[in-house]
Protein backbone atom coordinates (compact mmCIF):
# COMPACT_ATOMS: atom_id res chain seq x y z
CA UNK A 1 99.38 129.55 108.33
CA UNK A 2 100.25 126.77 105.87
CA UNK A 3 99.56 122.94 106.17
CA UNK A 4 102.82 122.54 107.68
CA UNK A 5 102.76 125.14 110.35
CA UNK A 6 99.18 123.87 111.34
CA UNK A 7 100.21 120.56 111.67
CA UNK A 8 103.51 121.31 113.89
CA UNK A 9 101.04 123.18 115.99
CA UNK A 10 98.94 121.13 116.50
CA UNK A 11 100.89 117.59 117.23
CA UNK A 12 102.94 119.56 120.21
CA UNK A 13 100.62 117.91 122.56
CA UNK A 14 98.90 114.57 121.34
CA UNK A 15 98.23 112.50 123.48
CA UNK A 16 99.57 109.18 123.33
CA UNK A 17 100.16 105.26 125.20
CA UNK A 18 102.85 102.93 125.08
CA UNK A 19 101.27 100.93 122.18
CA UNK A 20 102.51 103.77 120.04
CA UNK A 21 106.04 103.66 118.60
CA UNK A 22 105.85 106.20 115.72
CA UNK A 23 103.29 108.72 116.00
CA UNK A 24 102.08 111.87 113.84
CA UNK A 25 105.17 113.24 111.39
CA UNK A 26 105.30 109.82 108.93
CA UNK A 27 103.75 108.21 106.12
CA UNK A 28 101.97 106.20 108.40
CA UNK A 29 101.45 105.37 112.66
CA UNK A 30 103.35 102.83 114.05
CA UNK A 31 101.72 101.00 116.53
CA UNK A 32 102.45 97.64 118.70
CA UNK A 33 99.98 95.94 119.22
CA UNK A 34 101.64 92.52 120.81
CA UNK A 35 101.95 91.05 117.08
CA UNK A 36 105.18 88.87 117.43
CA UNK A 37 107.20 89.86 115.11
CA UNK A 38 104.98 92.40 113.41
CA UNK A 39 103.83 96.16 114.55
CA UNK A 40 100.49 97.80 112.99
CA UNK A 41 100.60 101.00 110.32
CA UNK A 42 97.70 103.16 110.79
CA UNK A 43 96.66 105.64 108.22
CA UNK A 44 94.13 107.93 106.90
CA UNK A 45 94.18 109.90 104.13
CA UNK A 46 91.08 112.21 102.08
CA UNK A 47 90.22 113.51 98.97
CA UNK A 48 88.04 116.30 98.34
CA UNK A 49 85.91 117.76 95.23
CA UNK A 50 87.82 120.55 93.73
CA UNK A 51 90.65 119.65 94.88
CA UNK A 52 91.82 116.15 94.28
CA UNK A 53 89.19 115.70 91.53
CA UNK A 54 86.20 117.76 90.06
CA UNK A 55 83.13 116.66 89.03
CA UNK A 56 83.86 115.56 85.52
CA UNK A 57 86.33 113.20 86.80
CA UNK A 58 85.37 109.26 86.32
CA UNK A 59 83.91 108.08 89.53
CA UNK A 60 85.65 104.37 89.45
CA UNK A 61 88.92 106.85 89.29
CA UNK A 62 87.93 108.94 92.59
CA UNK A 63 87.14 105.69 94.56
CA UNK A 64 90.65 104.02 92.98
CA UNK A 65 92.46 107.49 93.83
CA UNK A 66 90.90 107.99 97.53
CA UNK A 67 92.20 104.54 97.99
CA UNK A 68 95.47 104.46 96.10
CA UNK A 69 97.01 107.44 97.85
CA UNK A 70 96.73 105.41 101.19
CA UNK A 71 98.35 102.18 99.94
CA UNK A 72 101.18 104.39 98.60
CA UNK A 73 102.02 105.29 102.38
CA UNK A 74 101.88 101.64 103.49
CA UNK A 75 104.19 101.00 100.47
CA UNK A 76 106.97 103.59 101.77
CA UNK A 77 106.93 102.04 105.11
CA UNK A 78 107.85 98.48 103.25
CA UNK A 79 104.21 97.44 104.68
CA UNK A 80 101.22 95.13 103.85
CA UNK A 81 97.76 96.38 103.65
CA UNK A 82 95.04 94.39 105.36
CA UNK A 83 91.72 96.19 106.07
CA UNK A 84 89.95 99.94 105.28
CA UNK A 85 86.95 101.72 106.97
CA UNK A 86 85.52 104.74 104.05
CA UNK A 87 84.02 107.49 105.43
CA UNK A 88 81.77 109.05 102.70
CA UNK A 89 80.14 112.63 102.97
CA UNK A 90 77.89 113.91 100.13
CA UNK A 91 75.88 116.30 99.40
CA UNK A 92 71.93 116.31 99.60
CA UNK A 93 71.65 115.69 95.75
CA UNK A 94 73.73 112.76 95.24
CA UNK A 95 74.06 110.75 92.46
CA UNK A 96 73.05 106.96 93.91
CA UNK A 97 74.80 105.66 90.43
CA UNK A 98 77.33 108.09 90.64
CA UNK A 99 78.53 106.69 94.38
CA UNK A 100 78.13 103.13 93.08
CA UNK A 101 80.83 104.06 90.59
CA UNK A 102 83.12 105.33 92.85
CA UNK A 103 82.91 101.64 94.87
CA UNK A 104 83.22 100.05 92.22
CA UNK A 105 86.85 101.59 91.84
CA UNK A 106 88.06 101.30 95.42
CA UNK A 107 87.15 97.56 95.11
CA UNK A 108 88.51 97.18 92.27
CA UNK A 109 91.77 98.24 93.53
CA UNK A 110 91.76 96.58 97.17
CA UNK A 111 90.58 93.20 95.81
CA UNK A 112 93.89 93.89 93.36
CA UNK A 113 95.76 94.23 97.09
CA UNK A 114 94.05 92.02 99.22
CA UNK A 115 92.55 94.29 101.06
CA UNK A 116 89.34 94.03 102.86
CA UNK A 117 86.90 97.50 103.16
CA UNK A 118 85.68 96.69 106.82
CA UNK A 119 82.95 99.47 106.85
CA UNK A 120 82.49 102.79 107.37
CA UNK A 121 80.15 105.87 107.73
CA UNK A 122 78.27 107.75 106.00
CA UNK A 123 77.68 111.52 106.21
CA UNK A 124 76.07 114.96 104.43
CA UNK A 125 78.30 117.43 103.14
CA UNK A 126 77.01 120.40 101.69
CA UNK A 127 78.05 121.25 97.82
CA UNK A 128 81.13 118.48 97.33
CA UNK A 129 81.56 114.78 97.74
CA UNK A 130 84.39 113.88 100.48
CA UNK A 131 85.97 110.45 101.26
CA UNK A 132 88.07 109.98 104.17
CA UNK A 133 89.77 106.23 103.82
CA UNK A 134 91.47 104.77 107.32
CA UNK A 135 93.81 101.91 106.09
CA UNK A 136 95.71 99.58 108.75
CA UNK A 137 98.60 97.04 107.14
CA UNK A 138 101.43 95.20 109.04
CA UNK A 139 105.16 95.84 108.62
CA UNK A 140 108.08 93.37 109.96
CA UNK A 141 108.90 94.77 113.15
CA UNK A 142 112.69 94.95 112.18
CA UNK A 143 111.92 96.40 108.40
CA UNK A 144 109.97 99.26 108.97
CA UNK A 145 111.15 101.93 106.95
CA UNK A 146 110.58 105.37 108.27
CA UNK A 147 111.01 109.06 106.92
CA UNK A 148 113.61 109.45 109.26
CA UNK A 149 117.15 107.74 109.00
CA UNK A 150 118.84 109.81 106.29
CA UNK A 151 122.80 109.96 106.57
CA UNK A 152 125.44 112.03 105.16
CA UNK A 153 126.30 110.43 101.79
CA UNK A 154 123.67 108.13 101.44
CA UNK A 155 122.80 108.35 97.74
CA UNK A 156 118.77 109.60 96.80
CA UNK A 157 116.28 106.92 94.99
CA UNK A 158 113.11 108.04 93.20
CA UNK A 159 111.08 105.26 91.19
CA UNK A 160 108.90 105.61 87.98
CA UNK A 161 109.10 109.53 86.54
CA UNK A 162 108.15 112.77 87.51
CA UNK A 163 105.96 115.78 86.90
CA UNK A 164 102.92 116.34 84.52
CA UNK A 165 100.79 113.70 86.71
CA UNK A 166 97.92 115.81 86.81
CA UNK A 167 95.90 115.61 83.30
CA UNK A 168 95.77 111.69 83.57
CA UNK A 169 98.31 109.83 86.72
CA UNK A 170 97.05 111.13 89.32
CA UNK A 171 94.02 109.17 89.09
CA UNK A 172 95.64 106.28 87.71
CA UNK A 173 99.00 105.53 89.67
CA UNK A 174 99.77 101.90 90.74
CA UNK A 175 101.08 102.06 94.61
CA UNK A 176 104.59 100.87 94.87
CA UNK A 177 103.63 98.33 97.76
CA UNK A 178 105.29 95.33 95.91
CA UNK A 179 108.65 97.58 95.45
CA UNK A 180 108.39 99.08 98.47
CA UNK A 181 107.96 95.38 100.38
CA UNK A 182 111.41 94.40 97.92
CA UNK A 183 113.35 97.29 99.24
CA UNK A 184 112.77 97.01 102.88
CA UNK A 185 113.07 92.92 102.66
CA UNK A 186 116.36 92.94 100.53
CA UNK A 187 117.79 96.20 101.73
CA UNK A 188 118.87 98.46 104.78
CA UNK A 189 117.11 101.78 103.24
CA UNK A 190 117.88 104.92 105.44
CA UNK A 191 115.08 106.42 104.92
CA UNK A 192 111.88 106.63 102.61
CA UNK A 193 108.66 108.74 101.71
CA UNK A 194 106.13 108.90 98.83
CA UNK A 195 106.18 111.82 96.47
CA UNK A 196 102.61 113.40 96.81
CA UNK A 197 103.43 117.03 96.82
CA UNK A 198 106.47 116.99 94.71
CA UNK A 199 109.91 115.57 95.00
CA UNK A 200 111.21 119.19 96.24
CA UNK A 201 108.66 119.36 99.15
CA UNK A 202 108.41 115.77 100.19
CA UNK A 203 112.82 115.02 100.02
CA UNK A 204 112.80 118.04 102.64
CA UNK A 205 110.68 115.66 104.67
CA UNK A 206 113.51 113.18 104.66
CA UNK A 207 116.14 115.95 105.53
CA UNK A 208 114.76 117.62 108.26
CA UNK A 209 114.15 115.12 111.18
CA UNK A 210 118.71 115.29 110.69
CA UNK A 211 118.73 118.70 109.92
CA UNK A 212 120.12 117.51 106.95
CA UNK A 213 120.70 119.06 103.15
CA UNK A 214 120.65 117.48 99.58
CA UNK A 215 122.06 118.35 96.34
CA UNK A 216 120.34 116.89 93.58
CA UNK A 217 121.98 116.83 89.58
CA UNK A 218 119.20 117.89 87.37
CA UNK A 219 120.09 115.62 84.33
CA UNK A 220 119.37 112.59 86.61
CA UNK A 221 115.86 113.55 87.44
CA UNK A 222 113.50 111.03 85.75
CA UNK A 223 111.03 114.20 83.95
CA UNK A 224 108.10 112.40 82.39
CA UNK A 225 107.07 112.32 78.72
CA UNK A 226 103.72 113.99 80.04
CA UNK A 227 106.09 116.62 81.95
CA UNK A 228 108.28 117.48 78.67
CA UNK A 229 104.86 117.99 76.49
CA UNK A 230 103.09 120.37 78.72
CA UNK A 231 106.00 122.67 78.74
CA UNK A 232 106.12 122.56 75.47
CA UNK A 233 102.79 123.68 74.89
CA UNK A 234 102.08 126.83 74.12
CA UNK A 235 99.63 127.94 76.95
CA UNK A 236 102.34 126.49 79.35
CA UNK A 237 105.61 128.27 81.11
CA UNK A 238 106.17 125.81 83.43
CA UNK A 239 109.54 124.15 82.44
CA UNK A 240 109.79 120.26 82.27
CA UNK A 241 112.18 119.83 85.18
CA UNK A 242 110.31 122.37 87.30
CA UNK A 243 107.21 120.39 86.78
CA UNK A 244 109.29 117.23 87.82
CA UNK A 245 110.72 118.78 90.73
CA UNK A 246 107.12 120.20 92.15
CA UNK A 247 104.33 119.43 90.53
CA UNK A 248 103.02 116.46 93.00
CA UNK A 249 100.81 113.64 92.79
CA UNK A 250 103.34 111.51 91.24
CA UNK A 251 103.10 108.85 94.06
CA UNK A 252 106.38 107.12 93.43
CA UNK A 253 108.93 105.98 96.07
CA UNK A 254 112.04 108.37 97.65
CA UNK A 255 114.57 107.00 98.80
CA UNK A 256 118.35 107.19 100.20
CA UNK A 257 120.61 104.50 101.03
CA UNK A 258 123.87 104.46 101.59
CA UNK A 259 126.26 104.53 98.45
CA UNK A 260 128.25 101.18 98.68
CA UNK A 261 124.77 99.33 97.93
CA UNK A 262 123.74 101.64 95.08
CA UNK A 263 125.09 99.68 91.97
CA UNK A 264 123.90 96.52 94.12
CA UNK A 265 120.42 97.54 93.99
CA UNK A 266 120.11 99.38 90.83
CA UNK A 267 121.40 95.80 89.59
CA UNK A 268 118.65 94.04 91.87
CA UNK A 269 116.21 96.27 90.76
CA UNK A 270 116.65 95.76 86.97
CA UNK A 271 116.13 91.88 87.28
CA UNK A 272 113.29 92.54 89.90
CA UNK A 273 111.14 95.39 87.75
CA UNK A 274 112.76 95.49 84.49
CA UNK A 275 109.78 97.67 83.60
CA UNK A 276 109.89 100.29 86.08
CA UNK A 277 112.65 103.00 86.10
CA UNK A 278 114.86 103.59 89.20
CA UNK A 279 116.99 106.98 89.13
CA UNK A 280 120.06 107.91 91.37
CA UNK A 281 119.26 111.33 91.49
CA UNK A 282 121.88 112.70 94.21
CA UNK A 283 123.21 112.71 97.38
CA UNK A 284 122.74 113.89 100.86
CA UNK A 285 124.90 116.62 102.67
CA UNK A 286 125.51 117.70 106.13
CA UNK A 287 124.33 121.49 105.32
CA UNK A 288 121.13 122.29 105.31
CA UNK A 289 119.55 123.19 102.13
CA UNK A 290 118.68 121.97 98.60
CA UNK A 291 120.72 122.63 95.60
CA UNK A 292 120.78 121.80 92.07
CA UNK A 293 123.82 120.96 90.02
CA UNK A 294 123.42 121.12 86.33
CA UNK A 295 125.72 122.34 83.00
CA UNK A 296 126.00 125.87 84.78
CA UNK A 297 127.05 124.88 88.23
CA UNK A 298 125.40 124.34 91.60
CA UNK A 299 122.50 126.52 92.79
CA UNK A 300 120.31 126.81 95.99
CA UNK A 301 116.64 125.78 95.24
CA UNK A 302 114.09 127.16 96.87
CA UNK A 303 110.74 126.00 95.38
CA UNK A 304 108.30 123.70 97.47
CA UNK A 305 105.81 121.43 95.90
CA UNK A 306 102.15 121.57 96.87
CA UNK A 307 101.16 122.90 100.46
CA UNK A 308 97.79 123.23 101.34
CA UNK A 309 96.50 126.40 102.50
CA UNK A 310 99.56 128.53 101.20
């Protein structure tokens, strides 16, 4: 049983109250709270030793990853980040220096956000250092943007590039909260997710609450420089726009919207972040299923991105 199939089994029968508006199956909860015209985003989000990091890694990167990867689900939903509780669990032998470091990253990064770190808890865990961040932020109530939403035609979005994020991005991405917050203020966007296991696995995200399909054109896909160098390598196989397609980690912003405001907002965006790419990379379809068009026609794809416990 993969992540996926774990998770559908167990959300069947969550409990829940009437404060709750979107529950397990997002970026983030969705919860009102009696805020006016606000509603709460509740998330939480871990990284482990060994697999998100290993124990060469900087420790100023772990705490600014641990943290990061949170704000970029507050970012997808168009949201604000306000407070964080940090669960830490380490093992007997810690490092007290070590652990100091990795603070010193997460504040780093939520004094960069305004973002207070409330508390927390402490634990032992034997052999590998875990942190488990919960992260609440605030959203207009009428510019929430969720996963679901997508619509046959809307055009597909993805920010920054793709692929090849795991020798150095991974641990350094910048959370797209301020284009995020742009998109859902200036915008109606259909839908919207952040690409942590690869833009293959996390688009199907967007399709499936419609039972929808995509067709992406491969020359459109932003491949990083970092992507086009490891599969040139020797010792790598992996081709660039594989990599781009499924590698993960890239934390940047997907997207659709529908197609009468795409030159509007690829116009918007280039005064707006002049320095930060934004790709029309296809469109949605009415069949389910992913395909690629590229110079030798259009083909079903079939690859995932990451997917823990596969």
């Amino acid at each position: 049983m993969n992540e996926l199939d774990l998770i559908a089994k167990l959300t069947r029968s969550l409990p829940s109250n009437k404060s709750v508006v979107v529950g397990a199956g997002d970026d983030c909860a969705v919860l009102d709270l009696g805020l006016g015209d606000k509603r709460l985003l509740f998330k939480t989000d871990a990284v482990v030793e060994g697999i998100h990091f290993d124990s060469t890694t900087s420790p100023k990167k772990i705490g600014r990853k641990a943290l990061a990867r949170c704000l970029s689900d507050i970012a997808a939903m168009g949201g604000t980040p306000t407070a964080a509780l940090i669960t830490l669990a380490l093992p007997r032998d810690f490092d007290v220096a070590f652990v100091e470091k990795i603070y010193e990253g997460m504040n780093e990064l939520a004094s960069e956000n305004g973002v207070a770190i409330a508390g927390g808890e402490t634990t032992t865990n034997p052999e590998r250092i875990l942190i488990s961040i919960s992260l609440i932020g605030t959203v207009a109530k009428d510019k929430c943007i969720l996963r679901s939403g997508a619509r046959v035609g809307d055009a597909i979005f993805v920010t920054g590039e793709l692929g090849g994020s795991l020798p150095q991005k991974h641990l350094e991405f910048e959370p797209r909260l301020e284009e995020g917050r742009w998109l859902a203020e200036n915008f109606s966007i259909h839908s919207m997710i952040d690409i942590s296991d690869g833009l293959a696995g996390d688009l199907r995200h967007l399709l499936q609450p419609g039972n929808l399909g995509a067709e992406l054109l491969a020359s459109a896909i932003p491949v990083s420089r970092a992507a086009r160098l490891q599969a040139r390598a020797e010792s790598s196989a992996k081709p660039a726009l594989l990599a781009a397609l499924t590698d993960g980690e890239d934390f940047e912003l997907l997207f659709t919207i529908a197609s009468r405001s795409a030159v509007p907002l690829i116009d918007g965006w280039k005064k707006r972040f002049p320095k930060l790419r934004l790709s029309c990379i296809g469109k949605i379809l009415g069949k389910p299923g992913l395909l690629i068009r590229d110079e030798h026609g259009v083909r079903s794809f079939n690859a995932h991105g990451y997917v823990h416990f596969a």
